[in-house]
Protein backbone atom coordinates (compact mmCIF):
# COMPACT_ATOMS: atom_id res chain seq x y z
CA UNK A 1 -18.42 85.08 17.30
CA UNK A 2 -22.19 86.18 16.68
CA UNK A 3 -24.45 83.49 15.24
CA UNK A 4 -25.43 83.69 11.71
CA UNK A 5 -29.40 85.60 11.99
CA UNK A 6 -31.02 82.46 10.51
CA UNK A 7 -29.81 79.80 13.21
CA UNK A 8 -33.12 79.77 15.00
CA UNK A 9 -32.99 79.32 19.20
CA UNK A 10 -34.81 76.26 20.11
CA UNK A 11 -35.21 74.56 23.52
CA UNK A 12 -36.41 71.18 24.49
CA UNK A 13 -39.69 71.35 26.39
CA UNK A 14 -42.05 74.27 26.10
CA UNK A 15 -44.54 72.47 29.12
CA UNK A 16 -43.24 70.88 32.04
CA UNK A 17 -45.33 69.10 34.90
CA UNK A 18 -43.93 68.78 38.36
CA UNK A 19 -45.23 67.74 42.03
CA UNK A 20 -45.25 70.16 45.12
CA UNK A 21 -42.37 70.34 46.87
CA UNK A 22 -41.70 67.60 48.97
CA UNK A 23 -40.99 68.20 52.54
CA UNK A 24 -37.14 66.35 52.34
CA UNK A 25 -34.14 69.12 51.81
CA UNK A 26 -33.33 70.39 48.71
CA UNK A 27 -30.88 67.55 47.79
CA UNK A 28 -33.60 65.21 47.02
CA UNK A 29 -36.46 68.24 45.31
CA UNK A 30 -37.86 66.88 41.91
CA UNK A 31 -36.02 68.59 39.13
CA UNK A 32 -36.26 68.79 35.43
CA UNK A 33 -33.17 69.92 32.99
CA UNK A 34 -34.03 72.66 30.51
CA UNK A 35 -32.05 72.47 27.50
CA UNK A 36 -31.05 75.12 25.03
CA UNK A 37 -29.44 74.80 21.29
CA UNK A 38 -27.52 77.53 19.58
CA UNK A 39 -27.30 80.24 22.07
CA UNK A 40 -26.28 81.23 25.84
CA UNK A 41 -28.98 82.67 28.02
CA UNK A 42 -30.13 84.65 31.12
CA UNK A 43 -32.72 82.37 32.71
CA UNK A 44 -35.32 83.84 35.10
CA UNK A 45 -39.26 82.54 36.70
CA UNK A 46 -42.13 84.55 36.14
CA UNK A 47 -43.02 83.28 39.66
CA UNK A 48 -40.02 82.07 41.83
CA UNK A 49 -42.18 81.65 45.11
CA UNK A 50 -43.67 78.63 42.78
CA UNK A 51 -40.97 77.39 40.88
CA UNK A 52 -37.79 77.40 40.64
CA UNK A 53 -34.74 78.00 37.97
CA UNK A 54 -31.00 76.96 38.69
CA UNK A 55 -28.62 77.66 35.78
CA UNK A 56 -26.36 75.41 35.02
CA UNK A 57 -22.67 77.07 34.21
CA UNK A 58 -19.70 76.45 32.65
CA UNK A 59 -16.43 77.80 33.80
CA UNK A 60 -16.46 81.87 33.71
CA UNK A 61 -19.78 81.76 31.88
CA UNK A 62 -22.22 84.41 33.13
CA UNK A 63 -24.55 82.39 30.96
CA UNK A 64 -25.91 79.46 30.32
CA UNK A 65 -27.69 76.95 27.25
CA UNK A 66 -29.31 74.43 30.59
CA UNK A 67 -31.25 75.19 33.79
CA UNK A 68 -32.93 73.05 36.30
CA UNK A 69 -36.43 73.82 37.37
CA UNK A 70 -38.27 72.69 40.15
CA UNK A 71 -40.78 72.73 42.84
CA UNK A 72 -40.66 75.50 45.32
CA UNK A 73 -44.08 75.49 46.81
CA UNK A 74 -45.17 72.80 48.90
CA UNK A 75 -49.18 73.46 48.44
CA UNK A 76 -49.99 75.19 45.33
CA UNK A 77 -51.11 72.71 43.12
CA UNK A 78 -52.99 72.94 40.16
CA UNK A 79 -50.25 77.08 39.43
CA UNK A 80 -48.23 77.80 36.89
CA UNK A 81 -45.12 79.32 35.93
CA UNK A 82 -43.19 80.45 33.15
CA UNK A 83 -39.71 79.98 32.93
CA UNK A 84 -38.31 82.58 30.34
CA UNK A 85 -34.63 82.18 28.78
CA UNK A 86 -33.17 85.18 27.11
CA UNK A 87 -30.41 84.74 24.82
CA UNK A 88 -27.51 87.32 25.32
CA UNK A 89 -26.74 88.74 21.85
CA UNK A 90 -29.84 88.97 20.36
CA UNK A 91 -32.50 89.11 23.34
CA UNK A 92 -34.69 86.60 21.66
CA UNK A 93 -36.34 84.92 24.60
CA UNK A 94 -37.31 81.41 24.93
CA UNK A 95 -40.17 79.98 27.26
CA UNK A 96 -41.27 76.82 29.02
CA UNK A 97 -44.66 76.91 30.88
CA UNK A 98 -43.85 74.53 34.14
CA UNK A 99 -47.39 73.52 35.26
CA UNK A 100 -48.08 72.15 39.26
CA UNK A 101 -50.38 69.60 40.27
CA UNK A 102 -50.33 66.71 42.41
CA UNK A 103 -49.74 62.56 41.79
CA UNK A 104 -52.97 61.32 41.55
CA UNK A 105 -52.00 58.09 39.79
CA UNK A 106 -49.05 55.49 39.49
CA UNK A 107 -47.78 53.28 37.00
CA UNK A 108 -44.76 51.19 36.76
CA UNK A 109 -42.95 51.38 33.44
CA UNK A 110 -40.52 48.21 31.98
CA UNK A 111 -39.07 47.28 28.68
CA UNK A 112 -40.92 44.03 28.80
CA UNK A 113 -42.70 42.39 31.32
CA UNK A 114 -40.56 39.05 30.57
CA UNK A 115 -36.67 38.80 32.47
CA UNK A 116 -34.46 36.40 31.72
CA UNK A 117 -32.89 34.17 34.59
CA UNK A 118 -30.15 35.93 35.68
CA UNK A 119 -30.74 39.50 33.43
CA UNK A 120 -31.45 43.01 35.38
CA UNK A 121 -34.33 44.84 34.39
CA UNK A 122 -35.01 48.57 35.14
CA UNK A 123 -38.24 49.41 36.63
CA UNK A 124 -39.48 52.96 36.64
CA UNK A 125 -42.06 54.56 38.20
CA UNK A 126 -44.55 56.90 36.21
CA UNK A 127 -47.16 59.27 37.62
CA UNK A 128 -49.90 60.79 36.30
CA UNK A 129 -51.98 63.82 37.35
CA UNK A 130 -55.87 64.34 38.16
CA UNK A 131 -56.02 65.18 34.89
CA UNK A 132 -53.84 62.05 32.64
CA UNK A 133 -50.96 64.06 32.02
CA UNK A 134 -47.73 62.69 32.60
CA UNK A 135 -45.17 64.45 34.85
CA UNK A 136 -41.76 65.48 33.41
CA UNK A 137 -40.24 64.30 36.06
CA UNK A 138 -40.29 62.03 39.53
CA UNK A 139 -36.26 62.49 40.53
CA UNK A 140 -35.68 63.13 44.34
CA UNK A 141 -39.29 61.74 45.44
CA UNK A 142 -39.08 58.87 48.01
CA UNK A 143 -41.56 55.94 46.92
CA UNK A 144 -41.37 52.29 48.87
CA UNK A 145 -40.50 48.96 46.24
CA UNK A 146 -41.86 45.44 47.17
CA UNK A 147 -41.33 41.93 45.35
CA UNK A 148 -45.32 40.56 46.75
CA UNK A 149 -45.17 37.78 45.31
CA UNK A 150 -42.53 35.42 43.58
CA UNK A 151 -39.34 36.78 46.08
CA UNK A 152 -38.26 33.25 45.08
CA UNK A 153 -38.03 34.06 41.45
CA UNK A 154 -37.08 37.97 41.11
CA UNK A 155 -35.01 40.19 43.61
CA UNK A 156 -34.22 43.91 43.85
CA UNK A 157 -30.68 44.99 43.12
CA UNK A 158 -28.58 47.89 44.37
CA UNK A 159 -27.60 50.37 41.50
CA UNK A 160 -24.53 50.08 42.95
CA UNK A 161 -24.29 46.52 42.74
CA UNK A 162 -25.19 45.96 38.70
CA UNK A 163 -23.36 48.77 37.71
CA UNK A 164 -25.21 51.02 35.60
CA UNK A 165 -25.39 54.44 34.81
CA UNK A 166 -27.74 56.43 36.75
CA UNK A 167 -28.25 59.93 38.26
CA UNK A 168 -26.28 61.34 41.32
CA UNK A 169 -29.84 61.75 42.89
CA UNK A 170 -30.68 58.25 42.87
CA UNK A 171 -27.60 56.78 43.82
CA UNK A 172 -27.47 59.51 46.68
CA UNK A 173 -30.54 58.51 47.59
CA UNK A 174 -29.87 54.58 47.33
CA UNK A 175 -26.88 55.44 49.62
CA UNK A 176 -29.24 56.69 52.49
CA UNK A 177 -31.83 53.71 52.18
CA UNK A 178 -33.98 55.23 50.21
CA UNK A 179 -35.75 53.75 47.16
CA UNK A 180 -36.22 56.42 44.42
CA UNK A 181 -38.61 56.41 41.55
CA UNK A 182 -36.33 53.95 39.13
CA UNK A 183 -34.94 50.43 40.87
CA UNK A 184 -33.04 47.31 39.24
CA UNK A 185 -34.86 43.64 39.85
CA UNK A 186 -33.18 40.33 38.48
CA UNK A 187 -34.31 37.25 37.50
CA UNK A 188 -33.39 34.45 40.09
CA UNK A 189 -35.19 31.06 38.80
CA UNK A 190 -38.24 30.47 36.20
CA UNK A 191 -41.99 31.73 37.67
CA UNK A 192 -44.04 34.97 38.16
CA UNK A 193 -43.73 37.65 40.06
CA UNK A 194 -45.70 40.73 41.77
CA UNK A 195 -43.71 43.88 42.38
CA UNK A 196 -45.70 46.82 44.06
CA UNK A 197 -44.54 50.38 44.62
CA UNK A 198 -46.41 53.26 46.70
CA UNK A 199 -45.60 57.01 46.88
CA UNK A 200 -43.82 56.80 50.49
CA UNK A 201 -44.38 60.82 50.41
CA UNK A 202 -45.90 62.57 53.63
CA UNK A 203 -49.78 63.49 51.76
CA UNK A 204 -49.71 61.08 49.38
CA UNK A 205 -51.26 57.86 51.55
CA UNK A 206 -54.16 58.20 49.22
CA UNK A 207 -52.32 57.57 46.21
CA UNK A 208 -53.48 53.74 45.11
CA UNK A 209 -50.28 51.35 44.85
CA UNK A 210 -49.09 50.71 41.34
CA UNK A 211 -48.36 46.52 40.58
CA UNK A 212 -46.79 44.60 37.17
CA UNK A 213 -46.39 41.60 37.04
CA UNK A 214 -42.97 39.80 35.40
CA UNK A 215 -42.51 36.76 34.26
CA UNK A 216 -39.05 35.02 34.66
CA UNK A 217 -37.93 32.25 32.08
CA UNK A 218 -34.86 30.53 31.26
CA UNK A 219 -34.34 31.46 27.03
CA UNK A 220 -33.75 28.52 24.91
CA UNK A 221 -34.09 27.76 21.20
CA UNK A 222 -35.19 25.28 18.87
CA UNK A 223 -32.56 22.65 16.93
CA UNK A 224 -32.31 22.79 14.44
CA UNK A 225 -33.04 26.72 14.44
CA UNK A 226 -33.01 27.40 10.69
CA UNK A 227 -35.82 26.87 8.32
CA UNK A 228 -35.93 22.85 7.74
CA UNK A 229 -36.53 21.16 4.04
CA UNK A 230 -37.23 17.69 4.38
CA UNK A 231 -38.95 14.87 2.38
CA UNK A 232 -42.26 12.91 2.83
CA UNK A 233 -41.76 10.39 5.09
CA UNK A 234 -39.00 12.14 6.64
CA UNK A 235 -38.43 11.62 10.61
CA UNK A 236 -36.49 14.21 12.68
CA UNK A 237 -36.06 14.68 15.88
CA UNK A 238 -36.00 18.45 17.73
CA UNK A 239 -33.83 19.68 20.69
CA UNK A 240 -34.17 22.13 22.93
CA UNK A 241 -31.14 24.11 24.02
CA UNK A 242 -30.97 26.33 26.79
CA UNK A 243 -29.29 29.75 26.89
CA UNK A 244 -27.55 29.89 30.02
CA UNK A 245 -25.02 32.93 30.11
CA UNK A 246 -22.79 31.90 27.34
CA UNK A 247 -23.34 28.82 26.87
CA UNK A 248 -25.87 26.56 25.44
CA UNK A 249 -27.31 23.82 27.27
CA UNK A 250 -28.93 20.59 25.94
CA UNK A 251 -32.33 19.85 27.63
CA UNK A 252 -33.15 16.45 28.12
CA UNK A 253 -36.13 14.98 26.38
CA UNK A 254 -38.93 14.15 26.84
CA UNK A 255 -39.17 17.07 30.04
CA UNK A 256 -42.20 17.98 32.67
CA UNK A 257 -42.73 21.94 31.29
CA UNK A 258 -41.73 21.53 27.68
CA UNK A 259 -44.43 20.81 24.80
CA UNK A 260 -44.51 20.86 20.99
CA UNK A 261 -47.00 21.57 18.81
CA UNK A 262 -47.26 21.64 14.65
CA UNK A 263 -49.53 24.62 13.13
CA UNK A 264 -50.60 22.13 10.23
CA UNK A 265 -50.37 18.72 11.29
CA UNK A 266 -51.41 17.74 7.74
CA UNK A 267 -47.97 18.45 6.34
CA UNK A 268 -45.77 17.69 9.15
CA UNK A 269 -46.85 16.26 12.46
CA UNK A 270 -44.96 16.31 15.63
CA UNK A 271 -44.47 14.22 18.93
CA UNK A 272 -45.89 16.45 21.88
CA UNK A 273 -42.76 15.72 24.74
CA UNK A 274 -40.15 14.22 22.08
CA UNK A 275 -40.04 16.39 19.80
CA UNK A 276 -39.93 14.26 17.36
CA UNK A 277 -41.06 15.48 13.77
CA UNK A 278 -42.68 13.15 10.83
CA UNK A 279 -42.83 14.27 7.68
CA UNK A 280 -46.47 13.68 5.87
CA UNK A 281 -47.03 15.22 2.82
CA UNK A 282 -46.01 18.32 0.54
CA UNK A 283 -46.78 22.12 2.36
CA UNK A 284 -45.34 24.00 5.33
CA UNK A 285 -45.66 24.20 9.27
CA UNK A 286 -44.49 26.04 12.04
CA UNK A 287 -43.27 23.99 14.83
CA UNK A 288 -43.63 25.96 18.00
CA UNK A 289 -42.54 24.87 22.22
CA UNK A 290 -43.62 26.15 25.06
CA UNK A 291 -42.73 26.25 28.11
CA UNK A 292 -45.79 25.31 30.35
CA UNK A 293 -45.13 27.27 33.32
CA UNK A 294 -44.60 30.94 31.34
CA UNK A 295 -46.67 30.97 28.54
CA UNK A 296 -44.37 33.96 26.96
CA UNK A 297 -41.53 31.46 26.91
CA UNK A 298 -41.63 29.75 23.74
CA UNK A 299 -39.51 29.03 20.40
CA UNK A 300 -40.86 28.49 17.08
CA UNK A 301 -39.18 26.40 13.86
CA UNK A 302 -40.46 26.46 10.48
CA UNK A 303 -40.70 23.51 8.17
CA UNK A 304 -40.98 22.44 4.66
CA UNK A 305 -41.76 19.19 3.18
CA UNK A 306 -40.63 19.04 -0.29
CA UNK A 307 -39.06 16.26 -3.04
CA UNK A 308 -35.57 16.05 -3.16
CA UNK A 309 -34.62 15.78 -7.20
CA UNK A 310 -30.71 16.29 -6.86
CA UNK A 311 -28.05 14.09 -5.19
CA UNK A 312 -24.40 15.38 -4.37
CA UNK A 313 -21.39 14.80 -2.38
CA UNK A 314 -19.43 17.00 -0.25
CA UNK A 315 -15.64 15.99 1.68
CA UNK A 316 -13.43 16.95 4.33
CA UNK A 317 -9.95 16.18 5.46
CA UNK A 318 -10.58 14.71 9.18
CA UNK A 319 -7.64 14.56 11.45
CA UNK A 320 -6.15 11.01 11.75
CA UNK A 321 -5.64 10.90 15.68
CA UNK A 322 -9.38 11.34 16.64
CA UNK A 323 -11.46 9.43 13.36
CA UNK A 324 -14.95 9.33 14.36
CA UNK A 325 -16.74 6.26 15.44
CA UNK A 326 -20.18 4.89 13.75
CA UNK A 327 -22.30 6.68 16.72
CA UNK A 328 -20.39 9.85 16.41
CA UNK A 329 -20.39 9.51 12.38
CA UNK A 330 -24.09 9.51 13.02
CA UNK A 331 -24.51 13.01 14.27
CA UNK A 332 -21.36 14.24 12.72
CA UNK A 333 -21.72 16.85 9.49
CA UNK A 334 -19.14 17.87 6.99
CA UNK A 335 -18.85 21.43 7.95
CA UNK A 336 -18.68 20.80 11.72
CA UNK A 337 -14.34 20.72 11.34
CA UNK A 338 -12.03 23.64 10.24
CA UNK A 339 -10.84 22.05 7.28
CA UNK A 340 -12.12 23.37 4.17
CA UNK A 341 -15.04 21.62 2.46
CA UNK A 342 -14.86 19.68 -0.61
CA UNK A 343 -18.22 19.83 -2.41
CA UNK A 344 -18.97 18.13 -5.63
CA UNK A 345 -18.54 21.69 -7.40
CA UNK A 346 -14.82 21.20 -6.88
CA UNK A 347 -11.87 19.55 -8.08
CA UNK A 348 -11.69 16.51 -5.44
CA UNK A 349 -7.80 16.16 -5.18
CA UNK A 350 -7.20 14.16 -2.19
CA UNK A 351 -3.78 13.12 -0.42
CA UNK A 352 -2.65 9.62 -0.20
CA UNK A 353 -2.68 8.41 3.38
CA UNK A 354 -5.44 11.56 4.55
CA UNK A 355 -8.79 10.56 5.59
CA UNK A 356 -12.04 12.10 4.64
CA UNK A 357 -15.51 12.29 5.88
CA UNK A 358 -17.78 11.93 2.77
CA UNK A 359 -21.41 13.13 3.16
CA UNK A 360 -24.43 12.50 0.92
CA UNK A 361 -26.52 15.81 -0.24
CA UNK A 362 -29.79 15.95 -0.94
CA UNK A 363 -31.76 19.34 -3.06
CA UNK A 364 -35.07 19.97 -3.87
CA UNK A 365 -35.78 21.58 -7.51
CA UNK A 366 -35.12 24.78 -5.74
CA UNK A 367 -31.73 23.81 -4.48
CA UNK A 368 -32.74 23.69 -0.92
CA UNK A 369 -30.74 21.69 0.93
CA UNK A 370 -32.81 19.11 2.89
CA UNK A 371 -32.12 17.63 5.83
CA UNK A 372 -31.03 14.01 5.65
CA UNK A 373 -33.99 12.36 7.70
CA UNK A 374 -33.22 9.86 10.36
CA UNK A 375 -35.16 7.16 8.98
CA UNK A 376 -33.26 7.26 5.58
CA UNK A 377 -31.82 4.45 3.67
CA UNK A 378 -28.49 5.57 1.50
CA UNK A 379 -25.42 4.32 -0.49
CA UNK A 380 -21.95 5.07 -1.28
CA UNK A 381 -20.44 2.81 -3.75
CA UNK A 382 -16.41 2.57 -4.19
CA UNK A 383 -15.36 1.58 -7.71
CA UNK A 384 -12.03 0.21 -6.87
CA UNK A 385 -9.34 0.02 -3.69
CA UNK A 386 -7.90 3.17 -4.08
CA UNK A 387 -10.29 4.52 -1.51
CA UNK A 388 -10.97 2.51 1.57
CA UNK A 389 -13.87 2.63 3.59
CA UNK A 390 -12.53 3.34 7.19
CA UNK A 391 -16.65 3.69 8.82
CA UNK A 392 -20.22 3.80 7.51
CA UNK A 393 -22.79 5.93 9.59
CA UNK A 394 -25.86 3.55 9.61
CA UNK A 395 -28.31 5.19 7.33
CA UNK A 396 -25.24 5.19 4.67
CA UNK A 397 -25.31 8.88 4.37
CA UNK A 398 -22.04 8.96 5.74
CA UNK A 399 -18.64 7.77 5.38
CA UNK A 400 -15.18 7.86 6.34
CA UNK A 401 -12.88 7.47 3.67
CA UNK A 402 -8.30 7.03 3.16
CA UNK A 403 -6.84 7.72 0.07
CA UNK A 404 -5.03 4.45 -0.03
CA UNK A 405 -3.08 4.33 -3.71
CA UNK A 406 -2.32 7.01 -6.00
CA UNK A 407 -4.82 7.14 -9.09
CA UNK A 408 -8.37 8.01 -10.13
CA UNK A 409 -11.29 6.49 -9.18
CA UNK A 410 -14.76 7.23 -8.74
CA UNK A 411 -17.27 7.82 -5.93
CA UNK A 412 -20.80 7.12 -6.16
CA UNK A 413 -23.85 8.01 -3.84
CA UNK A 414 -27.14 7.42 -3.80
CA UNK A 415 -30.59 7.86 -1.84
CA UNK A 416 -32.67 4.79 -1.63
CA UNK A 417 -35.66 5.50 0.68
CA UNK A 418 -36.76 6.92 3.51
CA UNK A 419 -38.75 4.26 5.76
CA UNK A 420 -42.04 4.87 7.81
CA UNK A 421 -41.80 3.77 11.15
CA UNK A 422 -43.98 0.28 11.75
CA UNK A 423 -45.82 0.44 8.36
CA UNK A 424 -43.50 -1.03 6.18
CA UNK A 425 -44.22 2.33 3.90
CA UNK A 426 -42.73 5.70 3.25
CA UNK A 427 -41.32 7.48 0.73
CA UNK A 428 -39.33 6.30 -2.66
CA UNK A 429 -38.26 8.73 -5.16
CA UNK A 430 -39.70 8.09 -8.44
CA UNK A 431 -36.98 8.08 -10.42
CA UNK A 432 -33.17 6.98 -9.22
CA UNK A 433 -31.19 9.61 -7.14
CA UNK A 434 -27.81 9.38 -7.83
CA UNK A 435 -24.38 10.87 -8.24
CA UNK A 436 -20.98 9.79 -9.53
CA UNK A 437 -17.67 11.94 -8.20
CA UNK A 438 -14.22 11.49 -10.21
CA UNK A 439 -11.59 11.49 -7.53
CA UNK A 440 -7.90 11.86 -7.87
CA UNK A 441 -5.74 10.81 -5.33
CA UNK A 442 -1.72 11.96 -5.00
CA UNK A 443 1.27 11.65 -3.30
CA UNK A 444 1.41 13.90 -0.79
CA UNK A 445 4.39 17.24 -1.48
CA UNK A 446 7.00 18.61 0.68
CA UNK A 447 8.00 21.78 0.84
CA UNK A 448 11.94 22.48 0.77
CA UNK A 449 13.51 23.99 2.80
CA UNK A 450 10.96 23.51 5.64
CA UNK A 451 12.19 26.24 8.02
CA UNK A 452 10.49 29.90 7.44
CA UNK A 453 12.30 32.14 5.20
CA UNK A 454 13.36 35.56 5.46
CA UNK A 455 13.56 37.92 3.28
CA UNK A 456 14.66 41.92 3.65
CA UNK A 457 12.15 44.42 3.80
CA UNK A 458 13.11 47.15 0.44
CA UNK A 459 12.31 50.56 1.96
CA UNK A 460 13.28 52.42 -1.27
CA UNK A 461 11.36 52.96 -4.44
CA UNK A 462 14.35 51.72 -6.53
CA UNK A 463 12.03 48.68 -7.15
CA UNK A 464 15.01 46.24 -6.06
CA UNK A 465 13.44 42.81 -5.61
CA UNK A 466 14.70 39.97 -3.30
CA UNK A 467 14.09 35.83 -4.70
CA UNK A 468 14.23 32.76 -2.36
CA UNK A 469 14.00 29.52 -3.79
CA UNK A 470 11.78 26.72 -3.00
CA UNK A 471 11.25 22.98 -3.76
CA UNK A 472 8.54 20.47 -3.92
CA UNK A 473 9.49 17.18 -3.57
CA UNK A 474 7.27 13.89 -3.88
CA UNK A 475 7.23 11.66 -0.52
């Protein structure tokens, strides 16, 4: 069917700029695909002994919406052509001016001049004329890739080898040992390299080699990662983890080409190879490491020293078999299992016989949570022997807990201080910071019977229903 009159004819480039023809066969000529919308067209040059136009059909089409141009004279630089499409129904015609001139200049094109150890990075060339425009295209032209310097650190890659999509030209071309105008490097181990390229084009020894240089790093982050609240006073201690693949890595501290640094060492200072953070007084800072051999490999943390003025608690069911011991109860936070939490929001119902891992809250007036600091001083308080403390992490922040006897009992915590290292001083709240939790502890209930039910599925709308029966018994 005809096209409605008002559907305009458009095509994608109405300038082109090509090179000469090169002197390889036509397999490897420098083309550029003309594209059409909304129409099928006759394609013709206005000067074919300059440029050519190869239509691009479909099956039993006499016409066409794409052509390839390209190069047909090997010497007339600086001539151009028009390449005129003229759509079949209507005879509106369509043009693209294809201008010819010579490389005079290279440049080598990336994403980012930084590649991860053990990432592929496309490299592409892009030439310029006498003039600073750009050519459309540098497909089928031979050009010669080297790694100067850093081979230790960055290596070219087959197409074939990383797998990705690329043209039939280029791979035909890889497959003779040529190196055409786009090539794959990857990063092999941290350090800077040098990679070259030169036209490798018979008339083109003139043509000044193009050079980038990359920078290859090994990706890690700051922990914690997220935006930090902590009190005055407060000591914490950053890690660096190191993205390898999939997996995360722990760098040891202190290490030879790692270095922190605080933007506002009057709020928050922080220990150069450690890592280690001290809180000194109400504001915010960014905490930034680098890594001292690639200065574009860095991580940055953010920090915010505030007051805490709420205490809570917060539970969760632990697994009897593997109870954690005081050094693991240390790093250990309620959140890190896949039991639900129990925070002081909720009902605390806990089983007789279960064990818990009780953690200590602190908020600022906010209701940021802060992060307990290492140097704090904390309590939890049992009322009575229903609960039994099983372990105490030693800043008293944490604690694992059994539900011993049935009953109700309560649970109190409280922040004391946080110390300052070899001063005797820090930080005391002004005012008490406390919290009191009413727990209830039950038998635990069994579910009769225990094997699975089931029940018929009711594929009718006769709204028939099916009952099984269930009981709860108390061990």
């Amino acid at each position: 069917d005809a096209l409605p009159i008002y559907v305009s004819r458009r095509i994608n480039a109405v300038s082109v700029l090509l090179p000469p023809a090169s002197l390889a066969d036509d397999s490897n000529r420098v083309e550029y695909q003309l594209q059409t919308y909304n129409g099928c067209f006759h394609w013709r040059s206005s000067k074919p002994d300059l440029v050519g136009v190869q239509p691009v059909f479909s099956e039993d089409s006499t016409c066409s919406d794409r052509a390839l141009v390209y190069s047909v004279s090997q010497s007339s630089s600086g001539a151009t052509a028009w390449i005129i499409a003229e759509d079949i129904e209507n005879h509106q015609l369509l043009r693209c001016e294809v201008f010819v001139a010579r490389v005079h200049r290279l440049e080598i094109l990336t994403t980012a001049r930084k590649i991860n150890v053990e990432e592929v990075e496309t490299l592409q060339v892009q030439a310029y004329d006498a003039h600073g425009n750009v050519f459309s295209s540098l497909e089928g032209l031979k050009f010669e890739w080297k790694v100067l310097r850093g081979d230790s650190s960055l290596r070219m890659v087959s197409l074939t080898e990383a797998l990705v999509h690329t043209s039939p030209t280029r791979r035909r071309m890889e497959t003779k040992g040529l190196q055409p105008d786009q090539v794959l490097v990857r990063g092999i181990a941290t350090g800077v390299a040098e990679v070259t390229v030169r036209l490798d084009e018979e008339g083109y020894q003139s043509v000044p080699y193009a050079h980038v240089k990359l920078a290859v790093t090994e990706p890690f982050l700051l922990e914690p990662s997220e935006t930090v609240y902590v009190m005055p006073s407060s000591v914490l201690h950053y890690r660096i983890m190191r993205i390898k693949g999939s997996q995360m890595i722990r760098i040891t501290l202190p290490s030879p080409i790692h270095r922190f640094i605080s933007s506002n060492t009057t709020v928050a200072t922080v220990d150069a190879e450690s890592g280690e953070l001290n809180a000194v007084k109400l504001g915010h800072s960014l905490i930034q490491v680098t890594d001292t051999q690639i200065a574009e490999n860095e991580a940055t943390g953010s920090v915010h020293v505030v007051l805490p003025t709420t205490v809570a608690l917060r539970a969760q069911q632990l697994n009897d078999s593997i109870l954690p011991n005081e050094s693991e109860l240390n790093k250990l936070k309620v959140g890190s299992h896949q039991a639900a939490r129990i925070t002081s929001a909720s009902n605390w119902y806990l089983i007789r016989g279960q064990s818990y891992l009780v953690e200590i809250e602190l908020f600022d007036e906010q209701l940021h949570e802060l992060t307990l600091p290492e140097n704090g001083v904390f309590r939890m308080s049992l009322s009575d022997d229903i609960l039994k403390t099983v372990e105490t992490s030693s800043d008293g922040a944490r604690a694992v807990l059994r539900a011993d006897r049935v009953g109700s009992t309560t649970l109190e915590g409280q922040f004391i201080r946080a110390n300052q290292h070899g001063t005797g001083k820090g930080f005391t709240p002004s005012s008490p910071l406390r919290t009191a939790q009413l727990v209830q502890v039950s038998e635990p209930l069994t579910v009769l019977p225990a094997t699975r039910i089931r029940l018929p599925l009711a594929q009718t709308s006769s709204g028939v229903s099916y009952f099984g029966r269930l009981q709860l018994f108390v061990n």
